[in-house]
N, C-alpha and C. Protein backbone atom coordinates (compact mmCIF):
# COMPACT_ATOMS: atom_id res chain seq x y z
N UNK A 1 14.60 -49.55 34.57
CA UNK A 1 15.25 -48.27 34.34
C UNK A 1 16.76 -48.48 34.32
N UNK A 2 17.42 -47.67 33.56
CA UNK A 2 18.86 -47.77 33.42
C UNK A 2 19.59 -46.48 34.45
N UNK A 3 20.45 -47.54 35.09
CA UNK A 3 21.23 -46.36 35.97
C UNK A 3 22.19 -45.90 35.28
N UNK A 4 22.26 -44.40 35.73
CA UNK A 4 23.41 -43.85 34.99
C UNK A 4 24.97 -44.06 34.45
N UNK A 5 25.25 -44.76 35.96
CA UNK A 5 26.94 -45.07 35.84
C UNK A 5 26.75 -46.36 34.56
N UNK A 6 26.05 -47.30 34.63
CA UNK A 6 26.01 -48.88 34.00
C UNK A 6 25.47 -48.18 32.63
N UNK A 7 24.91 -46.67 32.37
CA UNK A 7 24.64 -46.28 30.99
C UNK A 7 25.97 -45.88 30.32
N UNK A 8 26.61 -45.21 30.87
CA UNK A 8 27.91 -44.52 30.92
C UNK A 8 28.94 -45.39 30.59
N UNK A 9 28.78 -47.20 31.54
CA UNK A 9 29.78 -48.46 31.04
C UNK A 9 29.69 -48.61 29.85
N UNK A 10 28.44 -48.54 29.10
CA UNK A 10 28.05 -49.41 28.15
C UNK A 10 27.65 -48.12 26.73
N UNK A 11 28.13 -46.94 27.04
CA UNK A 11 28.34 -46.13 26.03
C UNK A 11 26.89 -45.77 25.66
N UNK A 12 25.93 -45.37 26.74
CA UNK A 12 24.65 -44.51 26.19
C UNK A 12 24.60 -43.82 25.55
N UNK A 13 24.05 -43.19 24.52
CA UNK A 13 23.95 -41.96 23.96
C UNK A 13 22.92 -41.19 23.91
N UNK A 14 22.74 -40.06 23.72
CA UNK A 14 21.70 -38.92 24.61
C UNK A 14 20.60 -39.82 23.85
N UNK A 15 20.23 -40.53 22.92
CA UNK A 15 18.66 -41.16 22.70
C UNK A 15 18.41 -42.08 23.79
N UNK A 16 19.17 -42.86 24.06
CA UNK A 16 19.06 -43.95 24.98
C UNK A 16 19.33 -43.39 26.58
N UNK A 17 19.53 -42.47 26.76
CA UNK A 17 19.43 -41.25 27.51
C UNK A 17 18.20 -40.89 27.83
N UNK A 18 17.69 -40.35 26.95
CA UNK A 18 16.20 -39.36 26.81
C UNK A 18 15.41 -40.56 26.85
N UNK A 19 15.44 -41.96 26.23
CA UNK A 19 14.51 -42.91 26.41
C UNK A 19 14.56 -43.21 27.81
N UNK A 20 15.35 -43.85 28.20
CA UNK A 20 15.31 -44.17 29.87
C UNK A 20 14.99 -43.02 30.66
N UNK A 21 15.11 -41.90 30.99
CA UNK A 21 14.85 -40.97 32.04
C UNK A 21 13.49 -39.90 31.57
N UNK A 22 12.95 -40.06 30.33
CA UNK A 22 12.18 -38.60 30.30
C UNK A 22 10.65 -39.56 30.73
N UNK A 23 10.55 -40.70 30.81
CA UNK A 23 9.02 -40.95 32.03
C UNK A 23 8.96 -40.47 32.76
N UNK A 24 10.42 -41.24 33.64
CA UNK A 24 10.50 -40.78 34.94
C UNK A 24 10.46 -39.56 35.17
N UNK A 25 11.30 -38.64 34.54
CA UNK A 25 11.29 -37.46 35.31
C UNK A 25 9.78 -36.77 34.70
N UNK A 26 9.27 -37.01 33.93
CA UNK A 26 7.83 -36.29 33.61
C UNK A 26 6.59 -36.79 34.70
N UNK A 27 7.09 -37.86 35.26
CA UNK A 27 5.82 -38.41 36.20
C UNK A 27 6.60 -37.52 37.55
N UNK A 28 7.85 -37.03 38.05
CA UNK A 28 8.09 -36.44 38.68
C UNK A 28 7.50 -35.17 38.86
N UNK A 29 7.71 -34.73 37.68
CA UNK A 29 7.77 -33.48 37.39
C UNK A 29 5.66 -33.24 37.50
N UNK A 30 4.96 -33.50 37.07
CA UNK A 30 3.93 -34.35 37.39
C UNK A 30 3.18 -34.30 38.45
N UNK A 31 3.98 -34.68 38.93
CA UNK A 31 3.34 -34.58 41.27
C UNK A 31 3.46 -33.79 41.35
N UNK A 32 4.90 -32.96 40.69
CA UNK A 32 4.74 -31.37 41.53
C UNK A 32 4.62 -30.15 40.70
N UNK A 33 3.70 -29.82 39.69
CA UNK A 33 3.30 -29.21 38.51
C UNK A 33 1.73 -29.62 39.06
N UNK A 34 1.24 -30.86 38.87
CA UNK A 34 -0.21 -31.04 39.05
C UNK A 34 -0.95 -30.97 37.06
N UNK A 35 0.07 -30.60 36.80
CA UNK A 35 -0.31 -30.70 34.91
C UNK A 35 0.72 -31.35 34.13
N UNK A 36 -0.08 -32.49 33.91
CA UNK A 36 0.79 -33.64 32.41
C UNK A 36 1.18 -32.09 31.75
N UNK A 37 0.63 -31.62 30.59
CA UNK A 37 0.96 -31.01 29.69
C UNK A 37 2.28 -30.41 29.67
N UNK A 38 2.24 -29.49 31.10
CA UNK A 38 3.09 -28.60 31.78
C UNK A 38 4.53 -29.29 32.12
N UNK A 39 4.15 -30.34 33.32
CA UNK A 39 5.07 -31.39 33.32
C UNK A 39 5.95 -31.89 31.76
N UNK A 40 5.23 -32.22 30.79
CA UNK A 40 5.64 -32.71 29.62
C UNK A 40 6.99 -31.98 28.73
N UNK A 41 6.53 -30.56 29.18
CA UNK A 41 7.22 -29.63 28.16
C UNK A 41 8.14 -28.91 29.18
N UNK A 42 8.28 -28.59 30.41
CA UNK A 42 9.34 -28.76 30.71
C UNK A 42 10.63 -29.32 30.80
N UNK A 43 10.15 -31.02 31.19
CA UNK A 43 11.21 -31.74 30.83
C UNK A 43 11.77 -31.74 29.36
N UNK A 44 10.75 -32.09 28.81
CA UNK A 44 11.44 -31.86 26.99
C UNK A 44 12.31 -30.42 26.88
N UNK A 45 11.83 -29.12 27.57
CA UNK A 45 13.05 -28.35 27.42
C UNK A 45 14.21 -28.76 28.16
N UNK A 46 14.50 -29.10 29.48
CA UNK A 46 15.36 -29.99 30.13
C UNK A 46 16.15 -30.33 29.27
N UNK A 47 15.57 -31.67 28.17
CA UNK A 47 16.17 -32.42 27.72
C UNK A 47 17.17 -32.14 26.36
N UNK A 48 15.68 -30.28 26.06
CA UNK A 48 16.37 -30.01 24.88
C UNK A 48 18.08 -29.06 25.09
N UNK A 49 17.87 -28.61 26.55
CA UNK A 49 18.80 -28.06 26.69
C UNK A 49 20.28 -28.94 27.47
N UNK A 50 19.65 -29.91 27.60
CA UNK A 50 20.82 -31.25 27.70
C UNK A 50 21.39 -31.69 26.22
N UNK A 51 20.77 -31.74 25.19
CA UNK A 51 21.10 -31.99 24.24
C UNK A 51 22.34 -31.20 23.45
N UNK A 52 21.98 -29.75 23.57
CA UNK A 52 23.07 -28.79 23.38
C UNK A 52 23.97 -28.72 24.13
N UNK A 53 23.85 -29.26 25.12
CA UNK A 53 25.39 -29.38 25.75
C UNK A 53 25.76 -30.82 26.29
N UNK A 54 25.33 -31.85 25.16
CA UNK A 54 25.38 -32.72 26.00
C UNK A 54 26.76 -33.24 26.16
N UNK A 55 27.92 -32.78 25.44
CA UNK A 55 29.08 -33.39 25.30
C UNK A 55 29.66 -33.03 27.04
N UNK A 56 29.42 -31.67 27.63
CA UNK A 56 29.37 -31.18 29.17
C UNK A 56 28.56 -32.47 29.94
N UNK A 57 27.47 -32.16 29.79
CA UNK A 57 26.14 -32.89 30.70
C UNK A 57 26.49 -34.54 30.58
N UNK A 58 26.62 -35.34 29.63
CA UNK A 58 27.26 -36.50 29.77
C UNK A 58 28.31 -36.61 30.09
N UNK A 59 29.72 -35.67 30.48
CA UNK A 59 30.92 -36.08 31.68
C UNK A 59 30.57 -35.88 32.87
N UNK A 60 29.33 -35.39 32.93
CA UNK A 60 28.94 -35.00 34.67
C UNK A 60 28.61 -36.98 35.57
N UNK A 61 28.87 -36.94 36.94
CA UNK A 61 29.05 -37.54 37.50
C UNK A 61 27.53 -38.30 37.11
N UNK A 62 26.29 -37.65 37.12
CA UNK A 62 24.84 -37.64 37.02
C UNK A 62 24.13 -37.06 36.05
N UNK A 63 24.07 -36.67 34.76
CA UNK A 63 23.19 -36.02 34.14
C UNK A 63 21.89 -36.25 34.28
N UNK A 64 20.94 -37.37 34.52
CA UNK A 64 20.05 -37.28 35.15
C UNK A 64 19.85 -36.32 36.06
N UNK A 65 20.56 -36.10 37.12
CA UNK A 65 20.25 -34.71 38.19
C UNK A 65 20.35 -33.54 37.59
N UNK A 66 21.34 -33.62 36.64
CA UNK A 66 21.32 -32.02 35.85
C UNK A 66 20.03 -32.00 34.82
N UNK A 67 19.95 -32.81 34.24
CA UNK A 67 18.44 -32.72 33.72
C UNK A 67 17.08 -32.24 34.50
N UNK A 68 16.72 -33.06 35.99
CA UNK A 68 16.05 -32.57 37.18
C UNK A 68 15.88 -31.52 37.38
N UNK A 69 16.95 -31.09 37.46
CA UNK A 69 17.31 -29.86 37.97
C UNK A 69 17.17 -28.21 37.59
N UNK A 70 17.35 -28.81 35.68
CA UNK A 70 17.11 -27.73 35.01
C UNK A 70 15.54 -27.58 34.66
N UNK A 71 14.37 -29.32 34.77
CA UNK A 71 13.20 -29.55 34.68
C UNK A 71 12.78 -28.43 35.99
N UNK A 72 12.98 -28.92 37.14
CA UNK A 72 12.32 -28.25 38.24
C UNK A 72 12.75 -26.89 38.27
N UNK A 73 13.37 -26.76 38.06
CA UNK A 73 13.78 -24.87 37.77
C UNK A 73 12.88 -24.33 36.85
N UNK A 74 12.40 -25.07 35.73
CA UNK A 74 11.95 -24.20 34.42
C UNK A 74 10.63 -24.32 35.46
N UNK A 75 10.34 -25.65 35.78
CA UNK A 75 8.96 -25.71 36.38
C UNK A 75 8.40 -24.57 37.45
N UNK A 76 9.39 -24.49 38.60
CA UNK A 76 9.15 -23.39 39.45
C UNK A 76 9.35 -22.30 38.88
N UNK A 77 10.10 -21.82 37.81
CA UNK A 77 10.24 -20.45 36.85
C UNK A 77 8.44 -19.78 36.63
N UNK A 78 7.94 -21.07 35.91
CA UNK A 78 6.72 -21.44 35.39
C UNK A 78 5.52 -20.42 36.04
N UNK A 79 6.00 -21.63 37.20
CA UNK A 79 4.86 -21.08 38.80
C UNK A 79 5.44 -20.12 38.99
N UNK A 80 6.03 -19.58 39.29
CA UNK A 80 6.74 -18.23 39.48
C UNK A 80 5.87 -17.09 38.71
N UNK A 81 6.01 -16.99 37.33
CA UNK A 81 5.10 -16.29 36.55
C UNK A 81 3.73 -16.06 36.29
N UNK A 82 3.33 -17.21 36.74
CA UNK A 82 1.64 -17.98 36.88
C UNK A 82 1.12 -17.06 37.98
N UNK A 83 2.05 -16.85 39.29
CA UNK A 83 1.64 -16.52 40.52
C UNK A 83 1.66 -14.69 40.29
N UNK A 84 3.21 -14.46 39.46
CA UNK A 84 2.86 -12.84 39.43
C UNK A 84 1.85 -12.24 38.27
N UNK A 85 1.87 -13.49 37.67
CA UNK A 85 0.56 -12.62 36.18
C UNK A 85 -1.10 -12.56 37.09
N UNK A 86 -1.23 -14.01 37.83
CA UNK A 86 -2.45 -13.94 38.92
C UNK A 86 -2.64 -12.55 40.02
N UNK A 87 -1.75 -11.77 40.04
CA UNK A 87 -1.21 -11.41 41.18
C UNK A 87 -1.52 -9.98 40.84
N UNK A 88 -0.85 -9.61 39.69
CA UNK A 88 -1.23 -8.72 38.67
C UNK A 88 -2.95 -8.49 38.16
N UNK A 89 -3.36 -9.22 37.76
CA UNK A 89 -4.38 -9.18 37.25
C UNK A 89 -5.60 -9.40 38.17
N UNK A 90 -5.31 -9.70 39.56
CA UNK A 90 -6.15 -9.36 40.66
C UNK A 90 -6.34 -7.85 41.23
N UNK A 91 -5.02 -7.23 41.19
CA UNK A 91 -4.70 -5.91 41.83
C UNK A 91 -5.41 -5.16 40.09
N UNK A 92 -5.49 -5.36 39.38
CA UNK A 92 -5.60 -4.35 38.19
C UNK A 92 -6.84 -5.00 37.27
N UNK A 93 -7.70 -5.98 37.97
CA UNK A 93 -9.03 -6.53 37.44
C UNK A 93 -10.03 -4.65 37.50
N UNK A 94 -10.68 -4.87 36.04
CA UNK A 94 -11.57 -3.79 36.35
C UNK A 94 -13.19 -4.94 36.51
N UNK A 95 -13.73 -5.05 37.52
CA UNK A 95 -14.98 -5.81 38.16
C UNK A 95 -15.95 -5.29 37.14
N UNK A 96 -16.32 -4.08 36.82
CA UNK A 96 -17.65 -4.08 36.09
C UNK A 96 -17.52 -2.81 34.96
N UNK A 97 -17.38 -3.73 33.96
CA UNK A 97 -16.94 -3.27 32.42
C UNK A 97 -18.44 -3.11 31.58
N UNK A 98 -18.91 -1.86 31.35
CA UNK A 98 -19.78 -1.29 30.92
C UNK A 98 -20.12 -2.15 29.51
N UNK A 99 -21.15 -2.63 28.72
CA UNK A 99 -21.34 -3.16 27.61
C UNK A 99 -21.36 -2.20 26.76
N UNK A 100 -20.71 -2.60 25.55
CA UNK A 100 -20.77 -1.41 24.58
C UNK A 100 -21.89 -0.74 23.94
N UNK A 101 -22.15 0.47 23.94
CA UNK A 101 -23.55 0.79 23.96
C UNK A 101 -23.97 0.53 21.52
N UNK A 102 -24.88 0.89 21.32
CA UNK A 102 -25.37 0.78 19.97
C UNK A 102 -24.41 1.46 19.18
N UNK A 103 -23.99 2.31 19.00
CA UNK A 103 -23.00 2.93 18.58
C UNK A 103 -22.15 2.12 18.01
N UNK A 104 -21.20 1.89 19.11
CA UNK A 104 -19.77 1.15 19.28
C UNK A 104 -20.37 0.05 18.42
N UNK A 105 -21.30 -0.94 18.76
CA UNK A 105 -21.58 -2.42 17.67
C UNK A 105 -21.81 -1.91 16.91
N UNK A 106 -22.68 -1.08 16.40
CA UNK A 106 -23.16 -0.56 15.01
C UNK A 106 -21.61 -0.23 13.83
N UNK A 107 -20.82 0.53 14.66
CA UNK A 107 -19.35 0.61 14.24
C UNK A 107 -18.46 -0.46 13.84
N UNK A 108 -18.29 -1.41 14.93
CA UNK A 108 -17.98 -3.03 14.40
C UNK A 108 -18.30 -3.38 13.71
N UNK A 109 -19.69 -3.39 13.89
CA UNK A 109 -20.10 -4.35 12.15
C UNK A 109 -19.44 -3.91 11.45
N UNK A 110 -20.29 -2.35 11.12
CA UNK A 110 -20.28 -2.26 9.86
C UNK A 110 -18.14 -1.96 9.45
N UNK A 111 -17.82 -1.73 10.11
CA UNK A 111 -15.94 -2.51 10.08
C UNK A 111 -16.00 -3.30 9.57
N UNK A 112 -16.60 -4.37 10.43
CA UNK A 112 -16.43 -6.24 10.14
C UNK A 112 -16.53 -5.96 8.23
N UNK A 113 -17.56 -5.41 7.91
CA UNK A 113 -17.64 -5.91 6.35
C UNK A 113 -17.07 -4.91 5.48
N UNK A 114 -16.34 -3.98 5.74
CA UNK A 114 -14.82 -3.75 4.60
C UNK A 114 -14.30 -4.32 4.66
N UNK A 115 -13.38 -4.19 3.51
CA UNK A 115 -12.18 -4.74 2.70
C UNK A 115 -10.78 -4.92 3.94
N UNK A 116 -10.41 -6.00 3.99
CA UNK A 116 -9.09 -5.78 5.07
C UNK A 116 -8.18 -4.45 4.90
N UNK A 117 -7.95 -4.01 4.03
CA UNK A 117 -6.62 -3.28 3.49
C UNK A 117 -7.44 -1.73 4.69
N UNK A 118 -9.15 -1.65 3.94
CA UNK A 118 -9.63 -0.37 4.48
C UNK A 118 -10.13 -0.99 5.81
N UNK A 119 -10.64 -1.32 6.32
CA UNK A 119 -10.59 -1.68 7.74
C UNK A 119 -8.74 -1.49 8.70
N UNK A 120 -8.01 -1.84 7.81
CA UNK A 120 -6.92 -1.88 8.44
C UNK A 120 -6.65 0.10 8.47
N UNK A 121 -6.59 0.71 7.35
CA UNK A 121 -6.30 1.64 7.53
C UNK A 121 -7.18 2.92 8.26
N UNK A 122 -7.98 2.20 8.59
CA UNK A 122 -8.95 3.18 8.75
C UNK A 122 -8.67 3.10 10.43
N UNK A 123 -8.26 2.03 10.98
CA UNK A 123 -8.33 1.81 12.45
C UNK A 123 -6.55 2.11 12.72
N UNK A 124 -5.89 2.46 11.69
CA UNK A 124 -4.26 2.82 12.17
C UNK A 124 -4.49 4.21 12.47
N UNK A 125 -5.15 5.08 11.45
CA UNK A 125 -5.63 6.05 10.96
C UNK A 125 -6.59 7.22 12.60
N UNK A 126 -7.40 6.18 12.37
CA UNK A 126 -8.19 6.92 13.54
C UNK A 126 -8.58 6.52 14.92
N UNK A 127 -8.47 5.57 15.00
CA UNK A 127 -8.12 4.81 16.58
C UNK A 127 -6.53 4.83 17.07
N UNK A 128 -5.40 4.60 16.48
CA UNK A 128 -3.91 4.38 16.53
C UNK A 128 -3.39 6.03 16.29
N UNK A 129 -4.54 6.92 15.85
CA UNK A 129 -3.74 8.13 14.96
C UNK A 129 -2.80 8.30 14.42
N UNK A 130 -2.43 7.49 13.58
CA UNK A 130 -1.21 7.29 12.91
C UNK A 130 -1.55 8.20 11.49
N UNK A 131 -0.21 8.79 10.81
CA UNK A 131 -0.31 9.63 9.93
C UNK A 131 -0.80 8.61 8.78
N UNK A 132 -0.92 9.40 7.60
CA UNK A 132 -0.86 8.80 6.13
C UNK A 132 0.42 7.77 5.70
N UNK A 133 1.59 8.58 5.95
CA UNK A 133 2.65 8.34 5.86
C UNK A 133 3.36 7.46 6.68
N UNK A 134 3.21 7.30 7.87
CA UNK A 134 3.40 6.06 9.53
C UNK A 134 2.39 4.65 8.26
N UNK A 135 1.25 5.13 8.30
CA UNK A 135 0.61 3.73 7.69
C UNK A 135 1.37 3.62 6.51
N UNK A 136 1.91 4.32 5.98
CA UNK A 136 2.11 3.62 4.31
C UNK A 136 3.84 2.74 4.83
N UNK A 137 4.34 3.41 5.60
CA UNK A 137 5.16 2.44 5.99
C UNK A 137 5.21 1.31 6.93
N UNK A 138 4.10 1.27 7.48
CA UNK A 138 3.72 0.13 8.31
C UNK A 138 3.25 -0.73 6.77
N UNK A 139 2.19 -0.64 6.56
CA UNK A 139 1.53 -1.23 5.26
C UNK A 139 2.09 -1.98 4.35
N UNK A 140 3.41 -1.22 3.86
CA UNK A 140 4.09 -1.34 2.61
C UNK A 140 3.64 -0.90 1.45
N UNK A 141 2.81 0.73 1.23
CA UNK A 141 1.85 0.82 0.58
C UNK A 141 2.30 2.13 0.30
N UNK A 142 2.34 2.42 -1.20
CA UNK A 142 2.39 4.20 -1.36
C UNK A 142 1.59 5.30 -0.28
N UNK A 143 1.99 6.46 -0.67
CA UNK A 143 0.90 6.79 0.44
C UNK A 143 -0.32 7.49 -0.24
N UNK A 144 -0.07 7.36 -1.69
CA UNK A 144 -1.58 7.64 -2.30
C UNK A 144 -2.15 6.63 -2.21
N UNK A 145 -1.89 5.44 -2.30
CA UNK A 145 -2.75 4.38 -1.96
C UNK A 145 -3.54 4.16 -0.73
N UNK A 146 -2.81 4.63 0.56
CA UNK A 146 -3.45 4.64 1.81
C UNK A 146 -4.23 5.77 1.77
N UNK A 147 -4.07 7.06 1.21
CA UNK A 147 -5.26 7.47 0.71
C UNK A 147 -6.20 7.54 0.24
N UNK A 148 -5.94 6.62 -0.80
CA UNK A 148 -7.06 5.87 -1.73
C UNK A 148 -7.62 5.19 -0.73
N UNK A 149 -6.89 4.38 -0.19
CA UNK A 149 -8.21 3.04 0.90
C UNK A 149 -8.67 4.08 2.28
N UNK A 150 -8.34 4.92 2.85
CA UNK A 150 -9.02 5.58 3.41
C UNK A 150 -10.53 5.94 2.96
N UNK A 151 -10.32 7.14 2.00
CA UNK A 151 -11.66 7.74 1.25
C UNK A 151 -12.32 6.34 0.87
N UNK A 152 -11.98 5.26 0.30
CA UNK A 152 -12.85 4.43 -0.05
C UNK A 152 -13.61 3.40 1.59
N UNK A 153 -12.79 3.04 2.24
CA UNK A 153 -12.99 2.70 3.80
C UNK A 153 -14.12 3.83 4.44
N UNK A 154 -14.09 5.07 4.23
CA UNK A 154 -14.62 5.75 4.82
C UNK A 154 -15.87 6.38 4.12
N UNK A 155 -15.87 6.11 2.96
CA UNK A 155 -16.97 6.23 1.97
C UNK A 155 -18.18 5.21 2.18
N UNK A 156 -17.07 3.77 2.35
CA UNK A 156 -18.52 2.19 2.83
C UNK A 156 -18.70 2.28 3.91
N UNK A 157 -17.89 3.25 5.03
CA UNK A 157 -18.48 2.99 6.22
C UNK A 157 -18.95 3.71 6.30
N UNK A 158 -19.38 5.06 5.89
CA UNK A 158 -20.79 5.48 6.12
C UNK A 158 -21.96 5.18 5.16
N UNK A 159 -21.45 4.33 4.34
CA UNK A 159 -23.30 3.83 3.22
C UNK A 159 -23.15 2.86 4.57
N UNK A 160 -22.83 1.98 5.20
CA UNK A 160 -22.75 1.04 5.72
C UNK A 160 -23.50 1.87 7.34
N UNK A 161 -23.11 2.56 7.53
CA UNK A 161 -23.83 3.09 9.05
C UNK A 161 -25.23 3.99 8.81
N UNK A 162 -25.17 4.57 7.83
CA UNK A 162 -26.53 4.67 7.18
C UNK A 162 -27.58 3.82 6.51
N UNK A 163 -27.08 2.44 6.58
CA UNK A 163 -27.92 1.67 5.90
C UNK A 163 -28.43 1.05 7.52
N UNK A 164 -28.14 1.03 7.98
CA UNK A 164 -28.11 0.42 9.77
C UNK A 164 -29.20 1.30 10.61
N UNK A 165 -28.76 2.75 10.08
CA UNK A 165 -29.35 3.92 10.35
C UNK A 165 -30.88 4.00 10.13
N UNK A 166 -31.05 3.39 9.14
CA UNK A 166 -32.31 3.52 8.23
C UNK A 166 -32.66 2.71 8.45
N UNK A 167 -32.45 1.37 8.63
CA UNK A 167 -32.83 0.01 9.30
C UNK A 167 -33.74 -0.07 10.59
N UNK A 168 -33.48 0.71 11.22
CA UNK A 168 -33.87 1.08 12.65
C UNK A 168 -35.17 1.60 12.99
């Protein structure tokens, strides 16, 4: 491994930089993460944010430590968020979520097999309640057109729930 000051004699530059220190600090980072992956991409932000300043970060006495430093920060940031999204989603778990009864699937499907444009408008429309006019500017779509794919959306989805209907 190359020490910093003897990198610094000999005119390192942030590649020969990032080559010598980003093992190390990823096997650091590593022990106390408990995840390569996690470990991995911290330091690489570390490194990416050493890079943008590296003309600062290379007059420092150590950039290695400022690299560390900004690694174990993002890392505990990390855990930080890990612990309040866990934390969250324990206090606001709903335990026993009813299966959707025949209806509701019968509805999916027959969704699943329109046209994207009428599937899309049909669920801005009447699940989102969004106007004619809200969809045609979400869409990018006249708003006779979102009329048009309505009546036609809503025309296959009932041959489509009547054919299901009759199936039965």
């Amino acid at each position: 491994m190359v020490d910093v000051r003897q990198a610094r004699e000999v005119g390192l530059d942030f590649d020969g930089f990032y080559a010598a220190h980003f093992q190390p600090l990823t096997i650091q980072l590593y022990a106390y993460t408990g995840d390569l992956p996690s470990a991995q991409d911290v330091v690489q932000e570390a490194f990416c944010r050493a890079l943008t300043r590296w003309k600062r970060v290379s007059a420092l006495d150590d950039p290695q430590a400022w690299v560390r430093r900004v690694a174990w920060n993002l890392a505990t940031s990390q855990w930080r968020r890990a612990r309040t999204a866990a934390a969250f989603l324990r206090k606001h778990r709903v335990e026993n979520v009813p299966a959707p009864g025949p209806d509701r699937v019968a509805l999916a499907g027959a969704l699943a097999t329109l046209p994207a444009q009428h599937r899309r408008v049909l669920i801005l429309h009447y699940l989102a309640d969004q106007s004619v006019r809200e969809i045609a500017d979400q869409v990018g779509a006249p708003e006779g057109t979102v009329k048009a794919w309505l009546h036609r959306g809503r025309a296959a989805l009932a041959a489509r729930l009547a054919e299901e209907e009759d199936e039965s």
